[in-house]
Protein backbone atom coordinates (compact mmCIF):
# COMPACT_ATOMS: atom_id res chain seq x y z
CA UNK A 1 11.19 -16.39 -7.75
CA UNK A 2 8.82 -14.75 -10.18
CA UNK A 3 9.55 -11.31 -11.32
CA UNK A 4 7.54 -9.21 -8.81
CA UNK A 5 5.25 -7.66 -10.98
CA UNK A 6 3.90 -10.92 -12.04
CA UNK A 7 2.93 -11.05 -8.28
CA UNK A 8 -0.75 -9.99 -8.34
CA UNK A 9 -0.35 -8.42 -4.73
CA UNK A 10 1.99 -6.11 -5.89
CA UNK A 11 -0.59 -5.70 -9.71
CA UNK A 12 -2.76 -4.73 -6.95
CA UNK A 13 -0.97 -2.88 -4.56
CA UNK A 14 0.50 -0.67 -7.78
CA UNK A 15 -3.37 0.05 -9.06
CA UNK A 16 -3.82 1.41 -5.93
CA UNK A 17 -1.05 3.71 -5.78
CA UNK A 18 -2.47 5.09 -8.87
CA UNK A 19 -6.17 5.45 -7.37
CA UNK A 20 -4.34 7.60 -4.80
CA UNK A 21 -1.94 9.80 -6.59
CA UNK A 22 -5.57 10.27 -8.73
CA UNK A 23 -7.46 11.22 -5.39
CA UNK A 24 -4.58 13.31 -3.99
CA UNK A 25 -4.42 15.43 -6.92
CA UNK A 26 -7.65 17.15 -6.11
CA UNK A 27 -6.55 18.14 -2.78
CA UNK A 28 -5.96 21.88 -1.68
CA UNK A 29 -2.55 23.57 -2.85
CA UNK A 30 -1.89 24.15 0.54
CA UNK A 31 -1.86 19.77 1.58
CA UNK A 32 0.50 19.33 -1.44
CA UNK A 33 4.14 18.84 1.28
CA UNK A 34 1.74 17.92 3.86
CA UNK A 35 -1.23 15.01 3.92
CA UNK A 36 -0.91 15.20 -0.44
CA UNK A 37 2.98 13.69 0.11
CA UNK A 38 1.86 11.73 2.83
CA UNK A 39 -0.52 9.95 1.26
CA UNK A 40 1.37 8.88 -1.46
CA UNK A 41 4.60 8.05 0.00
CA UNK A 42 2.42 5.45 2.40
CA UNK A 43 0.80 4.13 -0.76
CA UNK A 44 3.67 3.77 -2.83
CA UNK A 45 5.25 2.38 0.11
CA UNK A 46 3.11 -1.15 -0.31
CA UNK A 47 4.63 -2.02 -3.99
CA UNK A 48 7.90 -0.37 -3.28
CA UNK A 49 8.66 -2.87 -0.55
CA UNK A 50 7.58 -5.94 -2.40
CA UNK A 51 9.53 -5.04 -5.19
CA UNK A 52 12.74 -4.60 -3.01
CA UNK A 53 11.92 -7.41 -0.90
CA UNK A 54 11.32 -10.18 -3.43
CA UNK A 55 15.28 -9.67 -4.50
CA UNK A 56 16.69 -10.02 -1.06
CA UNK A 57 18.80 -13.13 -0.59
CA UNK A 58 16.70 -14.81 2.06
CA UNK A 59 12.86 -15.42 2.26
CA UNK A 60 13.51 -14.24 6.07
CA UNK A 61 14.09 -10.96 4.43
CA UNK A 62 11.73 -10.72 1.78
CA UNK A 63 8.60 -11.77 4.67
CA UNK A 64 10.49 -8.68 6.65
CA UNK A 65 9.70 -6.58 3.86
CA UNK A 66 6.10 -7.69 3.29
CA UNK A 67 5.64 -6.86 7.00
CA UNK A 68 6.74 -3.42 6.39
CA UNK A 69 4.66 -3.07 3.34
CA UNK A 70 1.47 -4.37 5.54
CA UNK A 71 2.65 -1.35 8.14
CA UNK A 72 2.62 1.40 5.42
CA UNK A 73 -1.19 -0.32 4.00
CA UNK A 74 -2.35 0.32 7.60
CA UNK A 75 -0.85 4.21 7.56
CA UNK A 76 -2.35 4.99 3.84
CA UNK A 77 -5.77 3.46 5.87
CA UNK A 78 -5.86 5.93 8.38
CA UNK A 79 -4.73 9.02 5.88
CA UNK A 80 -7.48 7.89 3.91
CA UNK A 81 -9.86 7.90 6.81
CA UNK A 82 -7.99 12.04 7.51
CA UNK A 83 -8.73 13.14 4.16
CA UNK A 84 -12.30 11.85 4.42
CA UNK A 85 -12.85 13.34 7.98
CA UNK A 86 -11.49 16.93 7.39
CA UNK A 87 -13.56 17.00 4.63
CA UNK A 88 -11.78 17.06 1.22
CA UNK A 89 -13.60 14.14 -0.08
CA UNK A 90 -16.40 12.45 0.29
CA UNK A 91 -17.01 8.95 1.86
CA UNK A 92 -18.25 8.19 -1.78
CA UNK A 93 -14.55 8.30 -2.76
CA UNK A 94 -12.51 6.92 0.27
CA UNK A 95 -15.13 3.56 0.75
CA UNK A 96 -13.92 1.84 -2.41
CA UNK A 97 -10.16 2.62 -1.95
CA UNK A 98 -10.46 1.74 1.83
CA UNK A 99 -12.28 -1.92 0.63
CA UNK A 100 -9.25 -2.54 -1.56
CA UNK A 101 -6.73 -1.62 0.43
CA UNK A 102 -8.40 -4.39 2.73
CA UNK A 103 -8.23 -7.05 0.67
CA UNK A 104 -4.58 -6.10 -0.69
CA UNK A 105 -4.32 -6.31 3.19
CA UNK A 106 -5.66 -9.80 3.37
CA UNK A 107 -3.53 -11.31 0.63
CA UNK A 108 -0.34 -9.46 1.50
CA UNK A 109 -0.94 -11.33 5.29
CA UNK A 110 -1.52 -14.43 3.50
CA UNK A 111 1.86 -14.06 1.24
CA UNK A 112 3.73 -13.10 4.05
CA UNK A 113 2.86 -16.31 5.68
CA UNK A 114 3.69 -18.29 2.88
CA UNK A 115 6.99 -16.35 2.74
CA UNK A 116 7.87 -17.17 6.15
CA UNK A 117 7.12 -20.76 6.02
CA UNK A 118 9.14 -21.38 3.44
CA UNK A 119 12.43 -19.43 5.16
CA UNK A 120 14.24 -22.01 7.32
């Protein structure tokens, strides 16, 4: 197996963790242990898990932990969608990362499948 951050779902995955920790930083003082933490733990959740995943002994275990990684894109979605729809930012911001984080969804779906059919 390639080292994972060859893996240009997890390139991806990482820029976008980055885009986030960017956006969250504007936030109000008062969000910074609430929807700021949130919204980073969910996005750094994505290339966390397919780092740990791709050096688990089985590819059984490694599509388990591509699962969970497409779980936490589907959480940062809808904090994204929060943060737009209380107001902080505007749609302006949110669209691009949301349009990403769609087609990091798409490919991490299409990995995991891969994964899975080659476990035994």
């Amino acid at each position: 197996m390639q080292p994972y951050t060859d893996l240009k779902v997890w390139q991806r995955s990482h820029a976008l963790v980055l885009q986030v920790y960017r956006l969250s930083s504007v936030l109000p003082q008062d969000e910074r242990f609430g929807l700021v933490s949130q919204l980073r733990r969910a996005a750094a959740s994505t290339p966390t898990n397919i780092a740990e995943g791709s050096k688990r002994r089985s590819s059984r275990d490694f599509a388990h932990f591509l699962n969970i990684a497409e779980g936490s894109l589907a959480e940062l979605d809808y904090l994204l969608l929060l943060t737009r729809d209380i107001g902080y930012v505007g749609d302006e911001k949110v669209a691009p990362m949301r349009a990403e984080l769609d087609e990091i969804a798409r490919m991490l779906h299409a990995f995991r499948l891969k994964v899975e059919s080659a476990a035994p």
